[in-house]
N, C-alpha and C. Protein backbone atom coordinates (compact mmCIF):
# COMPACT_ATOMS: atom_id res chain seq x y z
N UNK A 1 -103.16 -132.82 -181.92
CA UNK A 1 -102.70 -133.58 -180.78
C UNK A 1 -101.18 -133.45 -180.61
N UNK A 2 -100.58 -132.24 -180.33
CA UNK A 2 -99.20 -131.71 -180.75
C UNK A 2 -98.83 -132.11 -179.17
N UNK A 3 -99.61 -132.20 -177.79
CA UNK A 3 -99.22 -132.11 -176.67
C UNK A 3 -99.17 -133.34 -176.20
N UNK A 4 -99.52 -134.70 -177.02
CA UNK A 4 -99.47 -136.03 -176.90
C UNK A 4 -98.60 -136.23 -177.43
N UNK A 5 -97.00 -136.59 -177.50
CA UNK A 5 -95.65 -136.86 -177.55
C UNK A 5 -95.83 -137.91 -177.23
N UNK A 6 -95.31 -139.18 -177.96
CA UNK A 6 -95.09 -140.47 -177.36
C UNK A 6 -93.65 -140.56 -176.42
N UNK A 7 -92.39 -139.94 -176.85
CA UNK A 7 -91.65 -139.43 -176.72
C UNK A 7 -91.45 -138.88 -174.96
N UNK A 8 -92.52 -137.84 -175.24
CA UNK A 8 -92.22 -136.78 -173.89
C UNK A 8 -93.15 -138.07 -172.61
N UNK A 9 -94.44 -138.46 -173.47
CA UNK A 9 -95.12 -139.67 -171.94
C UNK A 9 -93.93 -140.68 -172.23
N UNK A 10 -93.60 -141.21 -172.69
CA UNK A 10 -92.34 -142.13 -172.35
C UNK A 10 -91.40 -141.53 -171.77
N UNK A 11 -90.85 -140.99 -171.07
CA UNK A 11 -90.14 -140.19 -170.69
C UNK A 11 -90.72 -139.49 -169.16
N UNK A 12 -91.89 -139.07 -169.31
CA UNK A 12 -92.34 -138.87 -167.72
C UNK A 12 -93.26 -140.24 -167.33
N UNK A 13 -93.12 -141.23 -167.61
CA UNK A 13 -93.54 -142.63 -167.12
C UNK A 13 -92.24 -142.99 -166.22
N UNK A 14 -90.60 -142.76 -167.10
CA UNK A 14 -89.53 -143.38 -166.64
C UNK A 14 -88.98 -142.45 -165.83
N UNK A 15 -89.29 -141.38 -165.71
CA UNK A 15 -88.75 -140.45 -164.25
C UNK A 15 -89.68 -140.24 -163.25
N UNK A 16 -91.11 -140.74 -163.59
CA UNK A 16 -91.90 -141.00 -162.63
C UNK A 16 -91.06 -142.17 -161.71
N UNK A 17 -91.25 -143.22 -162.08
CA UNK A 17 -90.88 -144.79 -162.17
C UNK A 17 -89.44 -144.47 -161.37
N UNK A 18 -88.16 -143.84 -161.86
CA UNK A 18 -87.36 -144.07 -161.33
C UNK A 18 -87.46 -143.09 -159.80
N UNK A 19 -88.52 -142.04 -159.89
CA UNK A 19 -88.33 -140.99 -158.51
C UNK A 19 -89.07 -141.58 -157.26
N UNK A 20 -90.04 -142.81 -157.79
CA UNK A 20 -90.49 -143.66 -156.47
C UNK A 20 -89.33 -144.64 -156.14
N UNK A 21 -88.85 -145.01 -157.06
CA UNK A 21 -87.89 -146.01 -156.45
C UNK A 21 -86.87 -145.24 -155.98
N UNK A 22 -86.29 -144.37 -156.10
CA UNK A 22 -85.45 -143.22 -155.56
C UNK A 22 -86.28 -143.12 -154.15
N UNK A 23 -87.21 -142.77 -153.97
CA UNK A 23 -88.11 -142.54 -152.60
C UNK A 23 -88.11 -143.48 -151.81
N UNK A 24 -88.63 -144.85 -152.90
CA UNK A 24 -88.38 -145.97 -151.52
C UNK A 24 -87.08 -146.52 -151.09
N UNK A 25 -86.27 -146.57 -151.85
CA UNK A 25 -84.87 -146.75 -151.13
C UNK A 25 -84.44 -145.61 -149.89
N UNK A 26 -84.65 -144.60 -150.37
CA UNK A 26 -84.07 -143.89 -149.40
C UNK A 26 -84.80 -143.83 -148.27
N UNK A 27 -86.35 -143.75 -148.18
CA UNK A 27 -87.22 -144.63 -147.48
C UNK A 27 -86.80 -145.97 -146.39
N UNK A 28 -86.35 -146.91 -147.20
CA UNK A 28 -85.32 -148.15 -146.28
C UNK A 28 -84.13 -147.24 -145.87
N UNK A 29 -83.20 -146.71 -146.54
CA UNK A 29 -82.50 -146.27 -145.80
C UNK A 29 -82.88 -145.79 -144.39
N UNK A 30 -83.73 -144.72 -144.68
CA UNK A 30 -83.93 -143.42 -143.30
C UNK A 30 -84.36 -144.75 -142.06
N UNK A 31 -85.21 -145.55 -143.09
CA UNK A 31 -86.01 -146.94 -141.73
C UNK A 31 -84.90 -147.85 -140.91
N UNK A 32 -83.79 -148.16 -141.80
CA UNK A 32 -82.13 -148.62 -141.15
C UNK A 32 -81.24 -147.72 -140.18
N UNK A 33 -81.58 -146.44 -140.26
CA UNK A 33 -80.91 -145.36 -139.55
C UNK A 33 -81.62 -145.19 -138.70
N UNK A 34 -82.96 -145.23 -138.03
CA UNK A 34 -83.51 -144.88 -136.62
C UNK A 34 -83.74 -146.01 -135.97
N UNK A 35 -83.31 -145.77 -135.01
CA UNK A 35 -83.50 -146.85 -133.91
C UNK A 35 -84.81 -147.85 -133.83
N UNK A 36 -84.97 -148.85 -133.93
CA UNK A 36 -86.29 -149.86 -134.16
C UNK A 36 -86.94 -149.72 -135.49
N UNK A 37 -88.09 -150.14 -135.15
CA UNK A 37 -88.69 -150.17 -136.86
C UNK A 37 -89.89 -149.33 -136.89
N UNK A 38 -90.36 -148.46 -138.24
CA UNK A 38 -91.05 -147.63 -138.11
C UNK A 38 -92.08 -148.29 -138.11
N UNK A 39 -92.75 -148.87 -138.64
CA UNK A 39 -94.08 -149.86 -138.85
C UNK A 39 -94.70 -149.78 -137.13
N UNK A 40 -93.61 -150.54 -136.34
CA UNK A 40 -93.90 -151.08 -135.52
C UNK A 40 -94.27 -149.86 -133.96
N UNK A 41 -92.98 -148.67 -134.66
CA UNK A 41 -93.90 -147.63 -133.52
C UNK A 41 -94.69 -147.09 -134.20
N UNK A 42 -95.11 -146.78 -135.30
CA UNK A 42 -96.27 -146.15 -135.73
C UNK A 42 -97.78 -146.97 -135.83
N UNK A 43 -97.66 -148.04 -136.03
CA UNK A 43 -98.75 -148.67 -135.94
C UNK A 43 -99.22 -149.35 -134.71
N UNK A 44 -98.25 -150.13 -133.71
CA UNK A 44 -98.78 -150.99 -133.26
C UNK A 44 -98.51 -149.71 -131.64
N UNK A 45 -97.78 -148.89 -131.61
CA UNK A 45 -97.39 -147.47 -130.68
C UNK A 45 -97.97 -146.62 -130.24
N UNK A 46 -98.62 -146.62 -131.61
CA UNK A 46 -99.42 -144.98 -132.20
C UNK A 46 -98.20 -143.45 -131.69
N UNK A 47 -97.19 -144.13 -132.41
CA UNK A 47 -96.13 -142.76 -132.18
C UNK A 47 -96.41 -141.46 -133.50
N UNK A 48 -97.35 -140.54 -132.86
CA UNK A 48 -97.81 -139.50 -133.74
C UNK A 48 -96.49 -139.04 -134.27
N UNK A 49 -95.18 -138.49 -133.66
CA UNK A 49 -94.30 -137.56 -133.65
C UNK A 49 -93.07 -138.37 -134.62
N UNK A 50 -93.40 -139.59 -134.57
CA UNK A 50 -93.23 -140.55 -135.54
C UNK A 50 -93.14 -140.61 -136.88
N UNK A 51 -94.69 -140.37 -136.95
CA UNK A 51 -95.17 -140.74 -138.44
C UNK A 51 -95.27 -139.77 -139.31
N UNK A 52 -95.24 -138.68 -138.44
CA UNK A 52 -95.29 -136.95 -138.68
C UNK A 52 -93.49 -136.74 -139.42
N UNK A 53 -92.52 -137.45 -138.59
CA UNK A 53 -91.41 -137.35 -139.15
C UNK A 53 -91.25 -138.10 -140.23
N UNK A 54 -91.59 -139.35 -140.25
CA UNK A 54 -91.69 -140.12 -141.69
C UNK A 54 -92.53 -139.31 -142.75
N UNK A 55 -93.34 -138.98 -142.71
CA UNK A 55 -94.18 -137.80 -144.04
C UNK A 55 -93.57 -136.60 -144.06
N UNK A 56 -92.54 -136.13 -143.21
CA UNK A 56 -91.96 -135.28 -143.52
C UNK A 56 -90.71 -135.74 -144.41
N UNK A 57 -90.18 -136.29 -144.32
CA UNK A 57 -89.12 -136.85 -144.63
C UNK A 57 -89.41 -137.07 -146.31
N UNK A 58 -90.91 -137.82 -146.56
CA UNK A 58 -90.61 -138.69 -147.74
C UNK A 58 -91.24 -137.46 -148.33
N UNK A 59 -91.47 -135.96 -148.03
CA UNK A 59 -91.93 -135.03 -148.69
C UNK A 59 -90.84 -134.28 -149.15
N UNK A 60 -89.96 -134.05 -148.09
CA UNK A 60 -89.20 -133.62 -148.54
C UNK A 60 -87.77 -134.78 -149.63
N UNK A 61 -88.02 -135.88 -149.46
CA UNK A 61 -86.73 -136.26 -150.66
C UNK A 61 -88.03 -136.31 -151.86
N UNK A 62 -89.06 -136.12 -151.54
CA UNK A 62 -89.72 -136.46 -153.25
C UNK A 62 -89.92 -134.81 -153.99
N UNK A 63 -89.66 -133.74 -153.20
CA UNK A 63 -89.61 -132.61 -153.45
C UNK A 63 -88.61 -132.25 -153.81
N UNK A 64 -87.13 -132.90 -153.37
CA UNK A 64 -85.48 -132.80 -154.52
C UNK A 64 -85.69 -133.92 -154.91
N UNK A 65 -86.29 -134.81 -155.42
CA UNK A 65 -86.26 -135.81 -156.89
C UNK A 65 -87.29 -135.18 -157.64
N UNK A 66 -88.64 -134.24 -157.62
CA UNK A 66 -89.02 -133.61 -158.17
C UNK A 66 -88.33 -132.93 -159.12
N UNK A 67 -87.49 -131.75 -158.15
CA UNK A 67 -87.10 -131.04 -158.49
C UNK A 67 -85.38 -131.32 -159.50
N UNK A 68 -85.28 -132.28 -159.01
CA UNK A 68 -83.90 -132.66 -159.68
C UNK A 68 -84.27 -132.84 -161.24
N UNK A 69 -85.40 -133.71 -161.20
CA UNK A 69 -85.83 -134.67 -162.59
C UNK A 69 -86.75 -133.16 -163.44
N UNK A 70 -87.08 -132.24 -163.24
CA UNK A 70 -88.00 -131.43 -163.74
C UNK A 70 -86.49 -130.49 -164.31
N UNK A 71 -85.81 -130.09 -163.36
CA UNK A 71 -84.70 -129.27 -163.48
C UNK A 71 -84.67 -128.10 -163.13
């Protein structure tokens, strides 16, 4: 059991852990920077071009906190 590291899962628990909270802040951020609130045109709107930009967005900052935290 050489690939069970208590060590190495402690360790990708806490850069898991810190790369969502990295996501959701910047998440509030991007939601403080566009005009109105996203919730409210995406759900109650149905603004496709919207929500398409929000999943783009949180793909791409979780793809450089990926990549930051992996190295």
């Amino acid at each position: 059991m050489e690939y069970l590291n208590a060590k190495a899962l402690a360790a990708s628990v806490i850069y898991s852990l810190l790369g969502i909270i990295i996501l959701v802040v910047s998440f509030y951020v991007f939601n403080k920077l566009t005009p109105g609130t996203l919730r409210k045109e995406i759900m109650e709107e149905h603004n496709t071009a919207l929500a398409i930009l929000g999943a783009a967005f949180m793909l791409a900052v979780a793809i450089i906190i990926s990549a930051a935290i992996h190295g």
